[in-house]
PDB file of N, CA and C in Angstrom:
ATOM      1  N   UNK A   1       0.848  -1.173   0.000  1.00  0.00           N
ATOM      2  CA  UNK A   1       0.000   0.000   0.000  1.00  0.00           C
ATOM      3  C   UNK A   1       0.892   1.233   0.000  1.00  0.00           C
ATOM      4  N   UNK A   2       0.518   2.238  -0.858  1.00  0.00           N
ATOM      5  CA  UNK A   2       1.437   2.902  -0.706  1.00  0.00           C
ATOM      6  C   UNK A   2       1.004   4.288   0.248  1.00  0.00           C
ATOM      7  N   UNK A   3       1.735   4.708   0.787  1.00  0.00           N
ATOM      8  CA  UNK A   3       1.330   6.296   2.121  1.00  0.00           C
ATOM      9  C   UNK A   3       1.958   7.339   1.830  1.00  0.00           C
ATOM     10  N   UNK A   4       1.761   8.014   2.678  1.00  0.00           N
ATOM     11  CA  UNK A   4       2.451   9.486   2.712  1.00  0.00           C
ATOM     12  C   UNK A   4       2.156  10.388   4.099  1.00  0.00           C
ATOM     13  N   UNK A   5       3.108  10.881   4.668  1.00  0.00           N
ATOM     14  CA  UNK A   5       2.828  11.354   5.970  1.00  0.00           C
ATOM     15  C   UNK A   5       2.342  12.918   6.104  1.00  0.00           C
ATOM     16  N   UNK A   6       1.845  13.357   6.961  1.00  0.00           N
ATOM     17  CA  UNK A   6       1.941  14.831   7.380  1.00  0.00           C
ATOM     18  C   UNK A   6       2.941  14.670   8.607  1.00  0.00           C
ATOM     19  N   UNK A   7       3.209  16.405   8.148  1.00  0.00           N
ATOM     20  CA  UNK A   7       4.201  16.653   9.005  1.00  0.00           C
ATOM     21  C   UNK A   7       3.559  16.389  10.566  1.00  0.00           C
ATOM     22  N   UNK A   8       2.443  16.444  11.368  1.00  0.00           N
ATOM     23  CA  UNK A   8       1.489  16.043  12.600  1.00  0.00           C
ATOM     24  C   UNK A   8       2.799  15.079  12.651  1.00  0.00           C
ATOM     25  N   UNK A   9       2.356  13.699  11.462  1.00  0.00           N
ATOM     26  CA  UNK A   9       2.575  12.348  12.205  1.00  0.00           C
ATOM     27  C   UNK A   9       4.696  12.578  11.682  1.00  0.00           C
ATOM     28  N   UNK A  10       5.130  12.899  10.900  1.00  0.00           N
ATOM     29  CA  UNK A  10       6.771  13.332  11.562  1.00  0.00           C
ATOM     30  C   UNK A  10       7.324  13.094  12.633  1.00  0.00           C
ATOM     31  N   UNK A  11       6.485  14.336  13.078  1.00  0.00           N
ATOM     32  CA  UNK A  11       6.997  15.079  14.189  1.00  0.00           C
ATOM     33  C   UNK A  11       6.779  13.927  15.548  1.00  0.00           C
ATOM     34  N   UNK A  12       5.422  13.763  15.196  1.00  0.00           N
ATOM     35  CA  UNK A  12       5.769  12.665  16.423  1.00  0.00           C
ATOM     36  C   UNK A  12       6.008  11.649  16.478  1.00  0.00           C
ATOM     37  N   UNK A  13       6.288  10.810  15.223  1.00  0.00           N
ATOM     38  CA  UNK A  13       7.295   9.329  14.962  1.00  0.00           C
ATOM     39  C   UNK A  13       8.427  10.429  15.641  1.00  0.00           C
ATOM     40  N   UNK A  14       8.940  11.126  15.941  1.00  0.00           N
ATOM     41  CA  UNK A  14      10.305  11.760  16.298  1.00  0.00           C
ATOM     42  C   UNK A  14      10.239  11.381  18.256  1.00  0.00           C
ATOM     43  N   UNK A  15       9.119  11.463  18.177  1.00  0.00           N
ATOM     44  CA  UNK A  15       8.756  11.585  20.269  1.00  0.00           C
ATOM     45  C   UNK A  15       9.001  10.068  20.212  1.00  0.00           C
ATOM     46  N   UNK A  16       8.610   9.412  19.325  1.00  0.00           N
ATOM     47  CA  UNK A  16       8.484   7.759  19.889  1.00  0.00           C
ATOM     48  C   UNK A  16       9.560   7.078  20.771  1.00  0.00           C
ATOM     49  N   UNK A  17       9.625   6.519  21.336  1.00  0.00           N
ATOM     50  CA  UNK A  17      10.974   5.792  22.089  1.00  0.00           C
ATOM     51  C   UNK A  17      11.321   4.830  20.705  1.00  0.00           C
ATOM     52  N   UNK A  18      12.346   3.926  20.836  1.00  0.00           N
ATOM     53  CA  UNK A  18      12.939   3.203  20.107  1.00  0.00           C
ATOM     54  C   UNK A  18      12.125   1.693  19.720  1.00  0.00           C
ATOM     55  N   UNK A  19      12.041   1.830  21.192  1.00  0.00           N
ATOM     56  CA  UNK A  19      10.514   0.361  21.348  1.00  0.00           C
ATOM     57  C   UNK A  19       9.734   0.887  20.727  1.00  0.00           C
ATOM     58  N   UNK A  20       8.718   2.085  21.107  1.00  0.00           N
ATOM     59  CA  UNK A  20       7.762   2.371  20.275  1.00  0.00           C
ATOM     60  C   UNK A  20       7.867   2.072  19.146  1.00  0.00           C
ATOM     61  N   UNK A  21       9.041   3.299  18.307  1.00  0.00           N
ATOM     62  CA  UNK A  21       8.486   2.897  16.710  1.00  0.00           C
ATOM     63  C   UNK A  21       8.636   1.567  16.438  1.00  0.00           C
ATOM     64  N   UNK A  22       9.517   0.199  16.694  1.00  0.00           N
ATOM     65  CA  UNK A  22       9.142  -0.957  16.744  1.00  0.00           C
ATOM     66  C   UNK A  22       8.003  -1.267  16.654  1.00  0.00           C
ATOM     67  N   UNK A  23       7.578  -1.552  17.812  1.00  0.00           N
ATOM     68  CA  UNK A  23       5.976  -1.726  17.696  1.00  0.00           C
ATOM     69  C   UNK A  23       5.386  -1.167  16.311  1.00  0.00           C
ATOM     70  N   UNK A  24       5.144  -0.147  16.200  1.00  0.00           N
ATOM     71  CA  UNK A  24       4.251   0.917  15.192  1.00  0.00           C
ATOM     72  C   UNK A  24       5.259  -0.122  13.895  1.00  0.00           C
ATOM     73  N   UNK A  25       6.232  -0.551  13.614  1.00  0.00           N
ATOM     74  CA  UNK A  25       6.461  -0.289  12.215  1.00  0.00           C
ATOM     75  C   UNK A  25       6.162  -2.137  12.172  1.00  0.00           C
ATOM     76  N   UNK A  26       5.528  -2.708  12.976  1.00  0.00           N
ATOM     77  CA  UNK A  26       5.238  -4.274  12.898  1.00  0.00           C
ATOM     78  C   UNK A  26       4.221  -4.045  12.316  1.00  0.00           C
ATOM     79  N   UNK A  27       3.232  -3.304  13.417  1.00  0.00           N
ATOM     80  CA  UNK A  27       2.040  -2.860  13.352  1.00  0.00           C
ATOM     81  C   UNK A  27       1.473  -2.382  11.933  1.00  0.00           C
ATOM     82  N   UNK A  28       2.531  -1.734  11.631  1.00  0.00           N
ATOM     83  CA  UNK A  28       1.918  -1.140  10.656  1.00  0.00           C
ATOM     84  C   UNK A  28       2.190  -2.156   8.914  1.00  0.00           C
ATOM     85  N   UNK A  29       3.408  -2.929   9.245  1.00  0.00           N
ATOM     86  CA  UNK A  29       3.571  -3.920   8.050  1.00  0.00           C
ATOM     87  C   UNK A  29       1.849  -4.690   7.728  1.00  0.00           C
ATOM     88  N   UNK A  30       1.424  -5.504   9.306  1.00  0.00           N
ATOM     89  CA  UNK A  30       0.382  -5.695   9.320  1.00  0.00           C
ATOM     90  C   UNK A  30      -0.880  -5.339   8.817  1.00  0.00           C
ATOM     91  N   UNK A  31      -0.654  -3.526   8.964  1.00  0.00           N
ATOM     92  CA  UNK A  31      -1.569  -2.919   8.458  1.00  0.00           C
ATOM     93  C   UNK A  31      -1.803  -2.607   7.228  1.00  0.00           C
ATOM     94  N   UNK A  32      -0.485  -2.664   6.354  1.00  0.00           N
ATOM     95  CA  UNK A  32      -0.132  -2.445   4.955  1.00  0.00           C
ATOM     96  C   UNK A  32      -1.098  -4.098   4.256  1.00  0.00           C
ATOM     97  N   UNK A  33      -0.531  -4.535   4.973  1.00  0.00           N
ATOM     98  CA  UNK A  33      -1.118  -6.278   4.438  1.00  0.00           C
ATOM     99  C   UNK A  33      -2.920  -5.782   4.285  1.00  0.00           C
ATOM    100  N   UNK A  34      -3.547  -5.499   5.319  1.00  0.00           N
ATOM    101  CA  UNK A  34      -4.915  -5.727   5.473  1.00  0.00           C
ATOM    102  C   UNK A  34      -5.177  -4.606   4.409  1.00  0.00           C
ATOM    103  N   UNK A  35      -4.434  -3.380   4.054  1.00  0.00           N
ATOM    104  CA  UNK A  35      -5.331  -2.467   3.250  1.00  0.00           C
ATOM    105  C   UNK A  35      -5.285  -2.939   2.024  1.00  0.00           C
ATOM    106  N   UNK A  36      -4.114  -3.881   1.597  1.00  0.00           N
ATOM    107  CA  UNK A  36      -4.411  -4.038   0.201  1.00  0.00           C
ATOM    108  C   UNK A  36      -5.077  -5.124   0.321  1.00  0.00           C
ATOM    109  N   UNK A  37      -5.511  -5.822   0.942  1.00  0.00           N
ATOM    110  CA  UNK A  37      -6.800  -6.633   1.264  1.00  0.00           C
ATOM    111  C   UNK A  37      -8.300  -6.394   0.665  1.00  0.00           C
ATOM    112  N   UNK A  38      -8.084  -4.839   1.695  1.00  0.00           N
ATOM    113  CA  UNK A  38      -9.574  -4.383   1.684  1.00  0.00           C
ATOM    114  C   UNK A  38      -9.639  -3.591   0.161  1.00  0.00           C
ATOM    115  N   UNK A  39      -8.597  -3.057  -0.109  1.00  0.00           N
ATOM    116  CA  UNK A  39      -8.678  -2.667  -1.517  1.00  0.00           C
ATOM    117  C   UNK A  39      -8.931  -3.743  -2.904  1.00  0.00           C
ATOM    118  N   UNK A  40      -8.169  -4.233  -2.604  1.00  0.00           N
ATOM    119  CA  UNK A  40      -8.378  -5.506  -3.772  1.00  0.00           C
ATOM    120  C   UNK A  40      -9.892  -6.326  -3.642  1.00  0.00           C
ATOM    121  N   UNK A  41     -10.986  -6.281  -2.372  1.00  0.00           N
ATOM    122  CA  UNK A  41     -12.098  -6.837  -2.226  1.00  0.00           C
ATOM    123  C   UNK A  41     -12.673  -5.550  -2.450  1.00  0.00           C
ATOM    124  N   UNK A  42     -12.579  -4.426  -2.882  1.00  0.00           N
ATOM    125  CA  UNK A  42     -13.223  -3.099  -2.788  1.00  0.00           C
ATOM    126  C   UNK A  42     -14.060  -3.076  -1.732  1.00  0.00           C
ATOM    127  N   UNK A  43     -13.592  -2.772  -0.376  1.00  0.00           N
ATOM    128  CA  UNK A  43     -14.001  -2.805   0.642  1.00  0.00           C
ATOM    129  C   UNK A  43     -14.705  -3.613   1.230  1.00  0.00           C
ATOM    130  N   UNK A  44     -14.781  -4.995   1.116  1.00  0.00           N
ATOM    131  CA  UNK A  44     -15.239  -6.260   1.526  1.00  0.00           C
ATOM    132  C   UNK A  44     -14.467  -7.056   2.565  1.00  0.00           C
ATOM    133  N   UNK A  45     -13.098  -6.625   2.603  1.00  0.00           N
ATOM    134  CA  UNK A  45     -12.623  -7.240   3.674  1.00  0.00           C
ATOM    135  C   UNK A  45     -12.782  -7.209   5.028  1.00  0.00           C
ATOM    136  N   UNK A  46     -12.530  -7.759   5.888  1.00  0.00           N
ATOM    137  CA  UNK A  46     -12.777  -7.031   7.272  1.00  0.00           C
ATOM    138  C   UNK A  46     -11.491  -6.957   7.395  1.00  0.00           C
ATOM    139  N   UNK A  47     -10.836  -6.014   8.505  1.00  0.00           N
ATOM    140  CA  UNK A  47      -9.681  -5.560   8.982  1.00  0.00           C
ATOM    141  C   UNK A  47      -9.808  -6.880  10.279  1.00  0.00           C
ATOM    142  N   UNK A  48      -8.063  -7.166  10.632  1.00  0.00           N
ATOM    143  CA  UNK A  48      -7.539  -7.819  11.583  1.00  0.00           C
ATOM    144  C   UNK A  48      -8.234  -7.353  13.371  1.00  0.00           C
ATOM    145  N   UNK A  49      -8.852  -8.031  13.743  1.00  0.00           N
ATOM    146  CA  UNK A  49      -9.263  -7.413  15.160  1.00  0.00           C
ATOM    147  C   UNK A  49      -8.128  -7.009  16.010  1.00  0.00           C
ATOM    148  N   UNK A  50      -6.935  -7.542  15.772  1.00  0.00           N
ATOM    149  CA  UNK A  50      -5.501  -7.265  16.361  1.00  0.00           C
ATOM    150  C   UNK A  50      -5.101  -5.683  16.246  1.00  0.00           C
ATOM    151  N   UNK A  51      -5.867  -5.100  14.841  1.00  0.00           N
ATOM    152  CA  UNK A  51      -5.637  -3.547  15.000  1.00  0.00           C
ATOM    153  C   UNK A  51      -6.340  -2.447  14.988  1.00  0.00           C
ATOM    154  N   UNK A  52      -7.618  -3.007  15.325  1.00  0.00           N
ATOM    155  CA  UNK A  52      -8.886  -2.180  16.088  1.00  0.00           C
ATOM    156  C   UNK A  52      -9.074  -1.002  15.219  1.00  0.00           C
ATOM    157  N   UNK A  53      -9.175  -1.162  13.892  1.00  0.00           N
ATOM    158  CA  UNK A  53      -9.436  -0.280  12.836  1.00  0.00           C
ATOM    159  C   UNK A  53     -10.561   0.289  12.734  1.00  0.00           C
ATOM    160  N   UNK A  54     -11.027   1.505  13.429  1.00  0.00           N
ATOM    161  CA  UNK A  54     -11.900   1.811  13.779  1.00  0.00           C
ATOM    162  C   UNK A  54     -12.488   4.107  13.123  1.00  0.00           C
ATOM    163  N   UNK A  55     -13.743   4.188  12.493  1.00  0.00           N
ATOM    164  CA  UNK A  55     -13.325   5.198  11.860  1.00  0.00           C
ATOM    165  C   UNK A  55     -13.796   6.360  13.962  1.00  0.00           C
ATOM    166  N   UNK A  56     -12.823   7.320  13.371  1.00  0.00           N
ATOM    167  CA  UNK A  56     -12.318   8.241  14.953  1.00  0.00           C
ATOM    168  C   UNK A  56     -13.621   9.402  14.799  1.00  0.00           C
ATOM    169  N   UNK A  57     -14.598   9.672  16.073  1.00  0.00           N
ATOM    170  CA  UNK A  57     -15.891  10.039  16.477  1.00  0.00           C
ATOM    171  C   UNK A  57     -15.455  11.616  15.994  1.00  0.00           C
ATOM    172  N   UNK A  58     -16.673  12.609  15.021  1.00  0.00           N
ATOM    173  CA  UNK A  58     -16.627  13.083  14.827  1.00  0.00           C
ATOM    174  C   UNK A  58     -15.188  14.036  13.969  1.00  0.00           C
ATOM    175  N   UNK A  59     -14.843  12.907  13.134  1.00  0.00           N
ATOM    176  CA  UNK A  59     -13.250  13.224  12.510  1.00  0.00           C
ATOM    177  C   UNK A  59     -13.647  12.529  11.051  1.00  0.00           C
ATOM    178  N   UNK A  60     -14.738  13.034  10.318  1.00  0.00           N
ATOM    179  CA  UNK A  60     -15.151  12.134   9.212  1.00  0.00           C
ATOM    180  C   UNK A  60     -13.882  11.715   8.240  1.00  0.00           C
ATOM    181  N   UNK A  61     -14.223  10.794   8.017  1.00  0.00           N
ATOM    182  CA  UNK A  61     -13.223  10.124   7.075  1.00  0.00           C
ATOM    183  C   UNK A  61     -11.435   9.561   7.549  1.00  0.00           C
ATOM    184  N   UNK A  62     -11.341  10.542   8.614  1.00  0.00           N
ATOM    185  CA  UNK A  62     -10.536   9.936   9.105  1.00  0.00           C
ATOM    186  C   UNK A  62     -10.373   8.703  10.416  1.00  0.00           C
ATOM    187  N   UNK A  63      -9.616   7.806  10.146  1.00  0.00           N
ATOM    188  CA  UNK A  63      -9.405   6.530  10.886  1.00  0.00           C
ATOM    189  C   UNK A  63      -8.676   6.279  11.922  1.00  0.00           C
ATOM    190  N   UNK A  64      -8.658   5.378  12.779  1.00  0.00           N
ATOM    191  CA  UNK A  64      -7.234   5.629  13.897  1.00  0.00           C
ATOM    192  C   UNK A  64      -7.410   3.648  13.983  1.00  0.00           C
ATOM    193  N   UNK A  65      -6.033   3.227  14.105  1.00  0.00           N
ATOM    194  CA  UNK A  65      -5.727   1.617  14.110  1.00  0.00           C
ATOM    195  C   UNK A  65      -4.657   1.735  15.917  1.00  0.00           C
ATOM    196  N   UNK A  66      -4.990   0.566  16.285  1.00  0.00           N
ATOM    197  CA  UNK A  66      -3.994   0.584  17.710  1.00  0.00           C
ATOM    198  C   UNK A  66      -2.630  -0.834  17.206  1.00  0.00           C
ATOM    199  N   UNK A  67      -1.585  -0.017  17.058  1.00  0.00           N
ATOM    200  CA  UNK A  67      -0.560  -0.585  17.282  1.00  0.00           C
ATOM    201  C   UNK A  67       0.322  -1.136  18.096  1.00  0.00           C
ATOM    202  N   UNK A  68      -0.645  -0.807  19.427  1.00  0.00           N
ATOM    203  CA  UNK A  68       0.137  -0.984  20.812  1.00  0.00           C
ATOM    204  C   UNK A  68      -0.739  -1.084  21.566  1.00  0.00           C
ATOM    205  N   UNK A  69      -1.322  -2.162  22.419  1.00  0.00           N
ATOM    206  CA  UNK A  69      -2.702  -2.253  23.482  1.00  0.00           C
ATOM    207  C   UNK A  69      -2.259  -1.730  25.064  1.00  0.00           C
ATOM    208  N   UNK A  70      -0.456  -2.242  24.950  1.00  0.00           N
ATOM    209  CA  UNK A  70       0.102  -2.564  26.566  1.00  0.00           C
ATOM    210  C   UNK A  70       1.391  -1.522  26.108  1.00  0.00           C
ATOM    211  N   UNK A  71       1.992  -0.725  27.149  1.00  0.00           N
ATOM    212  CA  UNK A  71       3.185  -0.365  27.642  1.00  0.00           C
ATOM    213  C   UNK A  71       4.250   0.516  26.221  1.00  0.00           C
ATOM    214  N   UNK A  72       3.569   1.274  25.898  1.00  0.00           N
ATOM    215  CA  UNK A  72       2.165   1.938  26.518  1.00  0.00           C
ATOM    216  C   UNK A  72       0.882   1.558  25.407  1.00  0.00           C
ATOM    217  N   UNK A  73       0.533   2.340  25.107  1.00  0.00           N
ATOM    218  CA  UNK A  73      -0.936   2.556  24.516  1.00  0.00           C
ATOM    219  C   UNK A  73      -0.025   3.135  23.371  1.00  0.00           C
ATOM    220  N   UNK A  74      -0.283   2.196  22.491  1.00  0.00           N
ATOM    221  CA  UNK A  74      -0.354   2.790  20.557  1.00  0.00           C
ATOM    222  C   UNK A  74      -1.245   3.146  19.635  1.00  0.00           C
ATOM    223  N   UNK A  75      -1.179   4.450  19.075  1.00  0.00           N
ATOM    224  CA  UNK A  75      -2.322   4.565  17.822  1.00  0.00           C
ATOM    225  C   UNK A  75      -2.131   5.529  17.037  1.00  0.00           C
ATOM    226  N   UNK A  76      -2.645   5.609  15.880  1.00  0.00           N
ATOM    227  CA  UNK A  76      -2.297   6.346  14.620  1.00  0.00           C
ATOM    228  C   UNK A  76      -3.799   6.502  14.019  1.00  0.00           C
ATOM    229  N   UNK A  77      -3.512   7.659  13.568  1.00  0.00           N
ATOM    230  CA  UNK A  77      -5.084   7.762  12.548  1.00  0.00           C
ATOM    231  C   UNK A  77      -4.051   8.121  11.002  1.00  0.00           C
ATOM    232  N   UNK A  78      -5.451   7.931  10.338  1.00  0.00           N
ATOM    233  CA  UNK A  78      -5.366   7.746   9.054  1.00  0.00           C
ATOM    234  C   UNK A  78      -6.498   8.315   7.958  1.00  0.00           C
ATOM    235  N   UNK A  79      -6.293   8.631   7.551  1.00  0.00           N
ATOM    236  CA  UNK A  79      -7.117   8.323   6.071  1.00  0.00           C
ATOM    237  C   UNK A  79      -6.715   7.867   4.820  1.00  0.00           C
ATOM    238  N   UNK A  80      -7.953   7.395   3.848  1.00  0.00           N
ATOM    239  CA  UNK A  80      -7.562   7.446   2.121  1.00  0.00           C
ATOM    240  C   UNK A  80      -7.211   8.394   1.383  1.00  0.00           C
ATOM    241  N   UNK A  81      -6.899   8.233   0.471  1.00  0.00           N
ATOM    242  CA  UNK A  81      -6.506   8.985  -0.244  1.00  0.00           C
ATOM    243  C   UNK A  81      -5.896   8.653  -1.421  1.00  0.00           C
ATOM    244  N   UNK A  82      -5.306   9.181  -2.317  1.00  0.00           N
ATOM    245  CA  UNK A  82      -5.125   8.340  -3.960  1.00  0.00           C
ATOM    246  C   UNK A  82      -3.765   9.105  -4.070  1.00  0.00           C
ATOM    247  N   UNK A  83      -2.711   8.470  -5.061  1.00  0.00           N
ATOM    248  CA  UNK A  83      -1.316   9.028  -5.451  1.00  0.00           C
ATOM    249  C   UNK A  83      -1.323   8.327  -6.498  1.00  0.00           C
ATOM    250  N   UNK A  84      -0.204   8.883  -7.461  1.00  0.00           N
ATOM    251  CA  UNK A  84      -0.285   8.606  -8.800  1.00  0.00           C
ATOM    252  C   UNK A  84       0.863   7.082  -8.785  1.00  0.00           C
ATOM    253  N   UNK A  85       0.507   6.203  -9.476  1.00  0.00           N
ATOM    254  CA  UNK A  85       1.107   4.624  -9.407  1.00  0.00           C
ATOM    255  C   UNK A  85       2.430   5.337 -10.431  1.00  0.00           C
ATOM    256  N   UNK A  86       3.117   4.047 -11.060  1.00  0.00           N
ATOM    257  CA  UNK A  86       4.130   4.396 -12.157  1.00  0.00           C
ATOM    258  C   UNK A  86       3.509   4.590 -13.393  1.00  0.00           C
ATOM    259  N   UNK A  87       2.619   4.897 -13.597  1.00  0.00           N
ATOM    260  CA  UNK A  87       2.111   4.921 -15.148  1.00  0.00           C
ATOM    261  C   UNK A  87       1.321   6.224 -14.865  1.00  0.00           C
ATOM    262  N   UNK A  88       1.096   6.759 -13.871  1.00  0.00           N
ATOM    263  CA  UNK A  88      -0.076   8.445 -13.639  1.00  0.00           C
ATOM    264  C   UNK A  88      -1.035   8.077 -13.243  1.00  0.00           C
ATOM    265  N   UNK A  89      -1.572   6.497 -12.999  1.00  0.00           N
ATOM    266  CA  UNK A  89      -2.524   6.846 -12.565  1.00  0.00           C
ATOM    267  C   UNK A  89      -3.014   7.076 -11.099  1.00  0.00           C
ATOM    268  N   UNK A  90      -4.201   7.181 -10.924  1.00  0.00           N
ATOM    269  CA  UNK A  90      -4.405   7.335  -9.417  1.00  0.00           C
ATOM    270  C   UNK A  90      -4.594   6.424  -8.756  1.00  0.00           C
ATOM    271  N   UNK A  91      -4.117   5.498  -7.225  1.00  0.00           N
ATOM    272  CA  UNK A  91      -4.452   4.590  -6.796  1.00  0.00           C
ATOM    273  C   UNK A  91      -4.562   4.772  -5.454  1.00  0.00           C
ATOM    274  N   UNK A  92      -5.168   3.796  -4.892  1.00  0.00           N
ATOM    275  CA  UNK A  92      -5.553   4.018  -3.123  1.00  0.00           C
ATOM    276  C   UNK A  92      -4.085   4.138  -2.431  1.00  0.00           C
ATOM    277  N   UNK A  93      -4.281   4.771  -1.641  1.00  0.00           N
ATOM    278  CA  UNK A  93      -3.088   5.187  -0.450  1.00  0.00           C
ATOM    279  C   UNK A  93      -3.492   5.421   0.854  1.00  0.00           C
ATOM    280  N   UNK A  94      -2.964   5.346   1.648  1.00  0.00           N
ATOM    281  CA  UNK A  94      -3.318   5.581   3.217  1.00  0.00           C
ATOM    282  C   UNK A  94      -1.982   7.470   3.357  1.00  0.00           C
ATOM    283  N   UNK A  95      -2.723   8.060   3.849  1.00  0.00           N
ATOM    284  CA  UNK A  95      -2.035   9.139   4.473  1.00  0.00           C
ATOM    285  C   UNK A  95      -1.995   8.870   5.956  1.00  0.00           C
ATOM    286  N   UNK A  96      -0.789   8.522   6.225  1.00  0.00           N
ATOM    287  CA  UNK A  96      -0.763   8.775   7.935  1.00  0.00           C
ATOM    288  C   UNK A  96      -0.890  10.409   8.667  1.00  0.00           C
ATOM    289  N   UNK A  97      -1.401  10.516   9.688  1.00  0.00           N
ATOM    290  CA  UNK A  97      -1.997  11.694   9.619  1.00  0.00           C
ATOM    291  C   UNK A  97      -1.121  12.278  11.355  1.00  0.00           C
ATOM    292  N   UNK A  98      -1.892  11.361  12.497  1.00  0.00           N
ATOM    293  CA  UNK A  98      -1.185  11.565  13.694  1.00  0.00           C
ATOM    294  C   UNK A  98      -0.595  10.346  13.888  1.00  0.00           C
ATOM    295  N   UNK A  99       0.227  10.317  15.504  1.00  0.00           N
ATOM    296  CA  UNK A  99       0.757   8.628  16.139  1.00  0.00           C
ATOM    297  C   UNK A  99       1.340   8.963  17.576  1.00  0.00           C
ATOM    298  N   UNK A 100       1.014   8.245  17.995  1.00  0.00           N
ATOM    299  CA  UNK A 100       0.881   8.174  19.862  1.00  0.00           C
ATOM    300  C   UNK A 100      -0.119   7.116  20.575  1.00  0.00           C
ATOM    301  N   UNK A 101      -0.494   8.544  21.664  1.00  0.00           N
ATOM    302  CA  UNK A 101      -1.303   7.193  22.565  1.00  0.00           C
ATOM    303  C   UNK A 101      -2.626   7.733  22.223  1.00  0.00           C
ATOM    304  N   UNK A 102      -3.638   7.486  22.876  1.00  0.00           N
ATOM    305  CA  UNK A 102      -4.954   7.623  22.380  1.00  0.00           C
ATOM    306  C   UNK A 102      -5.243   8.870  22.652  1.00  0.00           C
ATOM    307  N   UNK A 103      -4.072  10.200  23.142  1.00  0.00           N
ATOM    308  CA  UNK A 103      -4.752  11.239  23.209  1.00  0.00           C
ATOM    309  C   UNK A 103      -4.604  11.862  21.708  1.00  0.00           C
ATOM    310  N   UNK A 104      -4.054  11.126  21.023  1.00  0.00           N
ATOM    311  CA  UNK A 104      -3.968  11.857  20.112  1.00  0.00           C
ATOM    312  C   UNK A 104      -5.766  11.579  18.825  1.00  0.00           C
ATOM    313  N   UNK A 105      -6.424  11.310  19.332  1.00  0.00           N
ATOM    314  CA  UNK A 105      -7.863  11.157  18.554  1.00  0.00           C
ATOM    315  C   UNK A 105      -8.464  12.603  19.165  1.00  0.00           C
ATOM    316  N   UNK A 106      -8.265  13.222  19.670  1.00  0.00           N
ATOM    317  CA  UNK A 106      -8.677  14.757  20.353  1.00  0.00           C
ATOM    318  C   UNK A 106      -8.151  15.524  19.117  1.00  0.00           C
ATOM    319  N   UNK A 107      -7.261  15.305  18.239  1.00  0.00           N
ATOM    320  CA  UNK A 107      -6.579  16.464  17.523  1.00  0.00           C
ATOM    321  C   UNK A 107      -6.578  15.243  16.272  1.00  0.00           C
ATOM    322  N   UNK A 108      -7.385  14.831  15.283  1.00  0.00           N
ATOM    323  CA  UNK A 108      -6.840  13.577  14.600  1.00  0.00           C
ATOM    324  C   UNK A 108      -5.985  14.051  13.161  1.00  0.00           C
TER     325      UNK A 108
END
């Protein structure tokens, strides 16, 4: 799947401890797996219950997945979004947006 970050989520992959981004970059291989899942079923798949892919209350369109349940608390929001493949055209992408602990769904 291919992504693209805002500077939000940068800045704070920069706060992460060393463990953290660990976690987050398992997490997120995982997560790469399930979107081209759900893309290739055009949204028929269900997402892994392991990453609580869930769309974030009053933040339309945008998403938040938990990469971390224990020590501490992991999560990232997200949305879709499209980028041009090798030929121009447009294809699904995930924009990572924020990443932390769950306070970060207050600001997504």
């Amino acid at each position: 799947m291919r992504f693209e970050r805002t500077e939000f989520f940068k800045a704070d992959y920069k706060k992460l401890s060393d463990n953290q981004r660990e976690k987050f970059r398992v997490g997120a291989r995982a997560f790469n797996s399930a979107c081209d899942s759900f893309v290739e079923s055009k949204g028929n798949a269900a997402w892994p219950s392991t990453l609580r892919v869930k769309p974030v209350v009053n933040a339309p369109g945008v998403f938040e997945m938990t990469w971390s349940f224990k020590g501490p608390d992991g999560r990232a929001t997200w949305e879709w979004t499209s980028v041009p493949d090798a030929h121009g055209q447009l294809a699904p992408a995930v924009r990572w947006r924020r990443l932390g602990s769950h306070q970060i769904v207050k600001k997504p």
